[in-house]
C-alpha atoms as a PDB file:
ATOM      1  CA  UNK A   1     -13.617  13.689   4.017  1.00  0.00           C
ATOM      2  CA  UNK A   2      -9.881  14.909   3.078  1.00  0.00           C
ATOM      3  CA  UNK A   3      -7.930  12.243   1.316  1.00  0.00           C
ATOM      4  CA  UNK A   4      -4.293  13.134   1.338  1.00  0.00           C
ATOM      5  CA  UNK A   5      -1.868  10.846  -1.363  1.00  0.00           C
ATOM      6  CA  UNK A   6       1.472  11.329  -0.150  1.00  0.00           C
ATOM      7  CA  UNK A   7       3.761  12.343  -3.063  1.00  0.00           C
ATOM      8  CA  UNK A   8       7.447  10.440  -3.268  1.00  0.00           C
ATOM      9  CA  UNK A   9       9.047  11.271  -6.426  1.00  0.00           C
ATOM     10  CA  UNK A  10       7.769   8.427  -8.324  1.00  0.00           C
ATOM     11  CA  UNK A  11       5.346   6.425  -9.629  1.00  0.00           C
ATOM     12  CA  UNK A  12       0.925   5.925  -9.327  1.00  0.00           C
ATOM     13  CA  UNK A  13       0.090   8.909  -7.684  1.00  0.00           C
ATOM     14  CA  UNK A  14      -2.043  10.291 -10.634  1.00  0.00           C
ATOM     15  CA  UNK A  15      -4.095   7.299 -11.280  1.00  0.00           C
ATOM     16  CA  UNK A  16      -4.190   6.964  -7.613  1.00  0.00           C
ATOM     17  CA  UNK A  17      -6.045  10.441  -7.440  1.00  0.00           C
ATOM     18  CA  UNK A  18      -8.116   9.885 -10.549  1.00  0.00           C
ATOM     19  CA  UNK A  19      -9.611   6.712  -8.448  1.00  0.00           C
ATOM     20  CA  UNK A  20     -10.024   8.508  -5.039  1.00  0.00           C
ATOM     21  CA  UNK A  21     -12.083  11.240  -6.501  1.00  0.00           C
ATOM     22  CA  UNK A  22     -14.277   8.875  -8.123  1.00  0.00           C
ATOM     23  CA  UNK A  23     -15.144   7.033  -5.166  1.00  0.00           C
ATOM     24  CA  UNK A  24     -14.193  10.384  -2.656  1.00  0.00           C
ATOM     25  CA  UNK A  25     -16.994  13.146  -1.814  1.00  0.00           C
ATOM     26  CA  UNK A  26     -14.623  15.085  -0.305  1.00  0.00           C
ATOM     27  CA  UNK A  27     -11.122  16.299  -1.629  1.00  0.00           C
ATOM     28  CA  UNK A  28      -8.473  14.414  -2.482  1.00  0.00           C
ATOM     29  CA  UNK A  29      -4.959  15.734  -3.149  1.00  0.00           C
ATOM     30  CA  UNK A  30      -1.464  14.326  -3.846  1.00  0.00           C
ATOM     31  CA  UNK A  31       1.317  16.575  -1.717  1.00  0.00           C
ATOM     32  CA  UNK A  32       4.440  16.029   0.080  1.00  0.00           C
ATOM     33  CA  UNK A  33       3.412  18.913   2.362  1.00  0.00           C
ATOM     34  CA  UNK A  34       3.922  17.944   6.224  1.00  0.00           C
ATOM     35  CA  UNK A  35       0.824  20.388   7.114  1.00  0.00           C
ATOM     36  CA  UNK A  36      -1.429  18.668   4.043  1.00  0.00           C
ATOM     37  CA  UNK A  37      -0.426  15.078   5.201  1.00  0.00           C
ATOM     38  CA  UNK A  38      -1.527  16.485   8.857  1.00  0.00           C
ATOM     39  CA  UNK A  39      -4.553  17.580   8.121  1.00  0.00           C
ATOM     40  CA  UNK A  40      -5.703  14.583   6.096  1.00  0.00           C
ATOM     41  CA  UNK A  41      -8.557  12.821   7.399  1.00  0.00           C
ATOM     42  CA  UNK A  42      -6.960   9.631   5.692  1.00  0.00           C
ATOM     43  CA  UNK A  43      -3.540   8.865   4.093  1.00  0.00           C
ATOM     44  CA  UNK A  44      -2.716   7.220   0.892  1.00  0.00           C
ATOM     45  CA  UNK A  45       0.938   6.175   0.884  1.00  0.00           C
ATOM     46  CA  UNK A  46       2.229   4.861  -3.118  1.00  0.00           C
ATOM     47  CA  UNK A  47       5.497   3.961  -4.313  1.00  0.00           C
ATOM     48  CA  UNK A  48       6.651   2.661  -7.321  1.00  0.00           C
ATOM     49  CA  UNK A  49      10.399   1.991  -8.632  1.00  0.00           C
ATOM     50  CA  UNK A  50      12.851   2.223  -5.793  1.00  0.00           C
ATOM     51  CA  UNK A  51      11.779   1.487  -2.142  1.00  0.00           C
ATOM     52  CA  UNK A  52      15.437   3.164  -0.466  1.00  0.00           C
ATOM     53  CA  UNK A  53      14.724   6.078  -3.362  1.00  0.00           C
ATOM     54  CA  UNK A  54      11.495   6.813  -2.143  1.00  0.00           C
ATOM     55  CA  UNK A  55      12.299   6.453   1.458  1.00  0.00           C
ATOM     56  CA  UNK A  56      15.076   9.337   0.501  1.00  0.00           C
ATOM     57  CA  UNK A  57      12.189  11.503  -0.689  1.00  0.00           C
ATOM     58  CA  UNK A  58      10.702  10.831   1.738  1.00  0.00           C
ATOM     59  CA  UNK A  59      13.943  11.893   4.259  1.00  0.00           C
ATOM     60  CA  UNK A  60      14.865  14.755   1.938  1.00  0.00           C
ATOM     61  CA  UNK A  61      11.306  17.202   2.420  1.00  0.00           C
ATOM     62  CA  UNK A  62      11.656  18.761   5.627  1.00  0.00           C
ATOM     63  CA  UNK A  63       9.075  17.360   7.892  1.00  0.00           C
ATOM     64  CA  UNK A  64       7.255  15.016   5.797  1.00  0.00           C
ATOM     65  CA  UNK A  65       8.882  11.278   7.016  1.00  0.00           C
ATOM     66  CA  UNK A  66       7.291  12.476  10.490  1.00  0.00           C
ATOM     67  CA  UNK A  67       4.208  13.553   9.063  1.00  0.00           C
ATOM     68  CA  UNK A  68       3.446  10.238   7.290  1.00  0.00           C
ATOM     69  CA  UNK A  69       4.838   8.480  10.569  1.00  0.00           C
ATOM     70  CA  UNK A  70       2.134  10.158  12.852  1.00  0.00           C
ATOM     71  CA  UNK A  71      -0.442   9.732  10.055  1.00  0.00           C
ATOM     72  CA  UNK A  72       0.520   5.883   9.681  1.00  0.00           C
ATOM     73  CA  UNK A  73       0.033   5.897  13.548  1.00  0.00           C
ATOM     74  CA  UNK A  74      -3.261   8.095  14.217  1.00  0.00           C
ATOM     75  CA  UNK A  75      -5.752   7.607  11.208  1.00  0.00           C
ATOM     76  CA  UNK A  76      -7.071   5.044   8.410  1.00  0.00           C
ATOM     77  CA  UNK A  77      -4.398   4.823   6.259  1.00  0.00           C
ATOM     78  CA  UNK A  78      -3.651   2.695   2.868  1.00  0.00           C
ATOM     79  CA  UNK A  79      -0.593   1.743   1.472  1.00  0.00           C
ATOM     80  CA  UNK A  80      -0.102   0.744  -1.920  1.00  0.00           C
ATOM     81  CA  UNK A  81       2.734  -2.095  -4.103  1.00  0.00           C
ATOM     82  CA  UNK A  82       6.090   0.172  -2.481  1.00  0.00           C
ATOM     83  CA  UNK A  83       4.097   1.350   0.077  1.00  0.00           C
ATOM     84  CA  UNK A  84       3.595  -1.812   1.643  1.00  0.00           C
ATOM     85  CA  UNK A  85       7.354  -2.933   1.563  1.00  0.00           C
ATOM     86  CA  UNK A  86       8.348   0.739   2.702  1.00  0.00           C
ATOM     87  CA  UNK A  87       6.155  -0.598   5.716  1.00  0.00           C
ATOM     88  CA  UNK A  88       8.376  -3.032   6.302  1.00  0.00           C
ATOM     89  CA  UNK A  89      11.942  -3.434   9.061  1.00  0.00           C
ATOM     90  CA  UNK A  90      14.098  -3.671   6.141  1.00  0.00           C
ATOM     91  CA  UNK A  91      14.357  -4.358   2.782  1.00  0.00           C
ATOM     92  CA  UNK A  92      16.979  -7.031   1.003  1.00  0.00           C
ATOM     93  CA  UNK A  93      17.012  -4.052  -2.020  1.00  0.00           C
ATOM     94  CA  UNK A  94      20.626  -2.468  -0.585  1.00  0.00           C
ATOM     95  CA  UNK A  95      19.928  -4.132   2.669  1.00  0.00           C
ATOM     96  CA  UNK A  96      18.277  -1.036   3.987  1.00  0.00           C
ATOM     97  CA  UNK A  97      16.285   0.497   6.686  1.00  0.00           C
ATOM     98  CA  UNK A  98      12.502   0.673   6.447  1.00  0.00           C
ATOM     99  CA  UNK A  99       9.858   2.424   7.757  1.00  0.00           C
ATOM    100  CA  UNK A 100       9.673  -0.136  10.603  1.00  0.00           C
ATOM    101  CA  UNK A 101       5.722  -0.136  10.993  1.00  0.00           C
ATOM    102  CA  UNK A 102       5.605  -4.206  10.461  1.00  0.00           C
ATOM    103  CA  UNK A 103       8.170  -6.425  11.907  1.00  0.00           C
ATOM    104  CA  UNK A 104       8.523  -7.810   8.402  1.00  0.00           C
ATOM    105  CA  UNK A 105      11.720  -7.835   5.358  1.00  0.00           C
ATOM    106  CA  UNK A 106      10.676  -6.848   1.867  1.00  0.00           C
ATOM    107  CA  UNK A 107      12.310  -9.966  -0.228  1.00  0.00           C
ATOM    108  CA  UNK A 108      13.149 -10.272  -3.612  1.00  0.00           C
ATOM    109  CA  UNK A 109      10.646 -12.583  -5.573  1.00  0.00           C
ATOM    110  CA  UNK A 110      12.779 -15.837  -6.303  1.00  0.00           C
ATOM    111  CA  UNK A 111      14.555 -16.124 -10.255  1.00  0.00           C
ATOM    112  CA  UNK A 112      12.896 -19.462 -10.993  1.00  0.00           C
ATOM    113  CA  UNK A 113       9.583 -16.868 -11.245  1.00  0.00           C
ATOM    114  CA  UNK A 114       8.844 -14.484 -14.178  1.00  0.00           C
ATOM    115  CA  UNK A 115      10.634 -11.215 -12.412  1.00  0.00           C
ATOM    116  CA  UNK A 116       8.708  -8.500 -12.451  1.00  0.00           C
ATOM    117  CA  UNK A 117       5.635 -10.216 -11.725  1.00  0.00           C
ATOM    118  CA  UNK A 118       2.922  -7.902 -13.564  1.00  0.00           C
ATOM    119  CA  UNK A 119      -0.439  -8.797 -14.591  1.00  0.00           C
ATOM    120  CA  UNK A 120      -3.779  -9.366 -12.870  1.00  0.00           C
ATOM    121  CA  UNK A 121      -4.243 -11.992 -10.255  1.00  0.00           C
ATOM    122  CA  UNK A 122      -6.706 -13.976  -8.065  1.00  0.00           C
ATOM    123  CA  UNK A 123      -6.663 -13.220  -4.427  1.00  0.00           C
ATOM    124  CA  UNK A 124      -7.931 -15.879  -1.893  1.00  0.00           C
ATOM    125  CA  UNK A 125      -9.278 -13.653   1.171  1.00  0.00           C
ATOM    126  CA  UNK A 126      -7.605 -15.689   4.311  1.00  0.00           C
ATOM    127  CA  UNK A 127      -9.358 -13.152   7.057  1.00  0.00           C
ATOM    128  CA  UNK A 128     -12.542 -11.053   6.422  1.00  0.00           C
ATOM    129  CA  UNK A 129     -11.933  -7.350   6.923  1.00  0.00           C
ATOM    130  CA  UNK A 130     -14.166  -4.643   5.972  1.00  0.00           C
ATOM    131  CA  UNK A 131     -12.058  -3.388   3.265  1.00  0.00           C
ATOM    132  CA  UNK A 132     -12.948  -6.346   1.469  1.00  0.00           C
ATOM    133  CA  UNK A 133     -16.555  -6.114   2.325  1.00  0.00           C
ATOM    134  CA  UNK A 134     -18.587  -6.731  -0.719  1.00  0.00           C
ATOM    135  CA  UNK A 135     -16.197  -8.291  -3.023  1.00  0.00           C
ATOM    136  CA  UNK A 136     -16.020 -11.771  -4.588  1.00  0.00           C
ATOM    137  CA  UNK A 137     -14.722 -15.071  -2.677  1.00  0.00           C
ATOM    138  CA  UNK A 138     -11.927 -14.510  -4.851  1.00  0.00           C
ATOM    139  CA  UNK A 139     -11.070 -10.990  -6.154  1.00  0.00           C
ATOM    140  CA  UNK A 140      -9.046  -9.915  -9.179  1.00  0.00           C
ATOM    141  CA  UNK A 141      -6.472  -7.155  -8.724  1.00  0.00           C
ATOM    142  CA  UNK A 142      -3.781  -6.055 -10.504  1.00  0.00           C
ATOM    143  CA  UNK A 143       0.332  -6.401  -9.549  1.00  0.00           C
ATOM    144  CA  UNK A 144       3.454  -5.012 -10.829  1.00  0.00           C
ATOM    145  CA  UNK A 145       6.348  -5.707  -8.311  1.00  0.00           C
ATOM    146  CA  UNK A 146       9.553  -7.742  -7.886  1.00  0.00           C
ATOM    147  CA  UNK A 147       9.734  -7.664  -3.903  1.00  0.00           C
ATOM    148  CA  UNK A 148       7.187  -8.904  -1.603  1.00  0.00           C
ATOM    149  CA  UNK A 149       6.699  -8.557   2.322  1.00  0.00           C
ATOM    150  CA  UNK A 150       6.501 -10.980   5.137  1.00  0.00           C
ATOM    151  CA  UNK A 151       4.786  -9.316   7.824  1.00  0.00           C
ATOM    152  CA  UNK A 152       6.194 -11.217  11.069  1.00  0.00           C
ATOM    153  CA  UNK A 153       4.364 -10.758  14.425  1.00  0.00           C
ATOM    154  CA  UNK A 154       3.073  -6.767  13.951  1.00  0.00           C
ATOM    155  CA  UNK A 155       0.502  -6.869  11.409  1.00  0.00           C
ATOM    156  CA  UNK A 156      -1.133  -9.849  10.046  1.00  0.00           C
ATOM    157  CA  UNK A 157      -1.991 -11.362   6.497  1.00  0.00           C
ATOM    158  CA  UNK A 158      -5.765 -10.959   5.475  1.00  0.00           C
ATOM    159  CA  UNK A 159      -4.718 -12.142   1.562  1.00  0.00           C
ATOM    160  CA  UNK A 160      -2.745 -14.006  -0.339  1.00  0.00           C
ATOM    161  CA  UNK A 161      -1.428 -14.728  -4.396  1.00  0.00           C
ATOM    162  CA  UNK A 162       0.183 -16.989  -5.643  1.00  0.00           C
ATOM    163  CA  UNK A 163       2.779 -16.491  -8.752  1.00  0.00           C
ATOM    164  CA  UNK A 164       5.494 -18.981 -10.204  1.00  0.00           C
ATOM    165  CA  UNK A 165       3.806 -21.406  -7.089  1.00  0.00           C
ATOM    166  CA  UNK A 166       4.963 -19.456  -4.759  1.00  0.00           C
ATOM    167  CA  UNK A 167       2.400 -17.697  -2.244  1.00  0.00           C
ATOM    168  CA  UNK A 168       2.996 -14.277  -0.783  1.00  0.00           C
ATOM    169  CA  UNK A 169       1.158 -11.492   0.855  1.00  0.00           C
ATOM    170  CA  UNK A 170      -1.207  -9.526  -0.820  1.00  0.00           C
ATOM    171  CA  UNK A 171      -3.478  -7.609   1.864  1.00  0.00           C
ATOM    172  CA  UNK A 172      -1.745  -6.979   5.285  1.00  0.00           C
ATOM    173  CA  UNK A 173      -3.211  -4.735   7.922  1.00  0.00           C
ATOM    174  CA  UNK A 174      -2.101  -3.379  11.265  1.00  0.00           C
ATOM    175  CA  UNK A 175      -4.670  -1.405  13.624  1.00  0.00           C
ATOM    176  CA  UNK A 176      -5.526   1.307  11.356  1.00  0.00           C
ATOM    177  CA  UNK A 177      -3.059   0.272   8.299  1.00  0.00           C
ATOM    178  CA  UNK A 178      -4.092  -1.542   5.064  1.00  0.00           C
ATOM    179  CA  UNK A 179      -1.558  -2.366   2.978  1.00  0.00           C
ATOM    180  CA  UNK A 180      -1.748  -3.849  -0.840  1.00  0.00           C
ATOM    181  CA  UNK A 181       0.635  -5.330  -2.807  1.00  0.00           C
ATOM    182  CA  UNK A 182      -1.362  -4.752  -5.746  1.00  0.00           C
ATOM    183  CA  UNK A 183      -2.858  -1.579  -7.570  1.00  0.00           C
ATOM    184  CA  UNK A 184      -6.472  -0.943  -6.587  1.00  0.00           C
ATOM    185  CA  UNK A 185      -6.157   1.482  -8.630  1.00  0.00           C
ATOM    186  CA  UNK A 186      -5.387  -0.244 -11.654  1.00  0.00           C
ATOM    187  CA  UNK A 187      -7.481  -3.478 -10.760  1.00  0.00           C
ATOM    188  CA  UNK A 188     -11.225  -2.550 -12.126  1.00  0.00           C
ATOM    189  CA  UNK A 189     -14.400  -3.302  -9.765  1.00  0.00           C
ATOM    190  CA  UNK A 190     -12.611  -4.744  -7.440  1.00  0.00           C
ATOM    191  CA  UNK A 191     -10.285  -2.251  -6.827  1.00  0.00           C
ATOM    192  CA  UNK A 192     -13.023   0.874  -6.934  1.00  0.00           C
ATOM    193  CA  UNK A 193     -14.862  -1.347  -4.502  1.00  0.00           C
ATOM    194  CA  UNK A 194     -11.430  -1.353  -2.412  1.00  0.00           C
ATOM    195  CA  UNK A 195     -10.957   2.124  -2.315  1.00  0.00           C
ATOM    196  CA  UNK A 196     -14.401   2.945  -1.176  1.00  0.00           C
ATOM    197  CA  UNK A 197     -14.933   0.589   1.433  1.00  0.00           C
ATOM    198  CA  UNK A 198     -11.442   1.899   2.815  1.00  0.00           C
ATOM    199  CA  UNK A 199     -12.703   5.619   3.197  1.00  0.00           C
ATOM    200  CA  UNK A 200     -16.112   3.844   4.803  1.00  0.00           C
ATOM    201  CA  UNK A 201     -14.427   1.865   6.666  1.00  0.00           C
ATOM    202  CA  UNK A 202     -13.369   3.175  10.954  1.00  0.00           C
ATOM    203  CA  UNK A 203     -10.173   1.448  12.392  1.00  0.00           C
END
């Protein structure tokens, strides 16, 4: 099984791959090669830093922004902190376009919270879905953001955190998306137990 992590210019990618080929027995490579992304039996879509600069990466590489569309269309695909809010209608970050895949706004986390938020958190599960097969009632992972997403009517919240008291999204999935707010691939156990069960798991 091919495991494609899309490359944008910034951010996890490398412990992203260092996770995928522990839990991977087939290859796993980070491009931002249109034919790679293709040929991928799944997608891994990062971000880190800038959603509208990676979305310009993303724009700028002949090819690849309809690439990752069809992917994030026509096989299992994960999306990880940025790549969940590039998933997203808009963001309020320049008040621009996104991706459009969930009917959703990435907002800013509100000042009367510690902004970032980074550090590891407990995740209540609010839906069972097989990515989470196999993990604790209440899962540890790993954040580092300052926007979060509200996914509206096209895709649908399977977890949740809380920070400063104020709940947000932290698993959302469409079809054949998954999308974390967190790092699985920072978070430990539960995030190697994450990553596997998403190249087990069939949309």
């Amino acid at each position: 099984m091919d495991v494609a992590i899309v490359s944008l210019g910034a951010g996890n990618v490398h412990s992203l791959y260092r996770a995928f080929r522990r839990v991977s027995g087939g290859t796993v490579v980070v491009t931002d090669c249109p034919m790679a992304v293709r040929a991928a039996d799944r997608v891994v879509v990062p971000g880190q830093g800038s959603t509208l600069a990676c979305l310009s990466y993303l724009q700028a590489r002949p090819g690849l922004r309809t690439s990752v569309l069809h992917a994030l269309r026509t096989k299992p695909a994960l999306c990880v902190c940025l790549g969940l809010q590039m998933m997203a209608r808009g963001t309020h970050e320049g008040m621009g376009a996104c991706l459009g895949i969930i009917d959703g706004y990435a907002i800013p986390l509100p000042h009367c919270t510690n902004v970032p938020h980074v550090g590891w958190r407990t995740v209540r599960l609010t839906e069972r879905h097989r990515v989470m097969d196999g993990l604790p009632a209440r899962p540890r992972f790993y954040f580092a953001h300052s926007y979060f997403v509200s996914p509206g009517l096209r895709g649908r919240t399977i977890a949740v955190a809380v920070h400063g008291g104020l709940p947000f999204p932290s698993v959302v999935v469409r079809d054949n998306i998954v999308a974390t707010q967190f790092h699985p691939e920072r978070s430990s156990r539960d995030g190697m137990a994450l990553c596997a069960n998403f190249l087990r798991w069939q949309p």
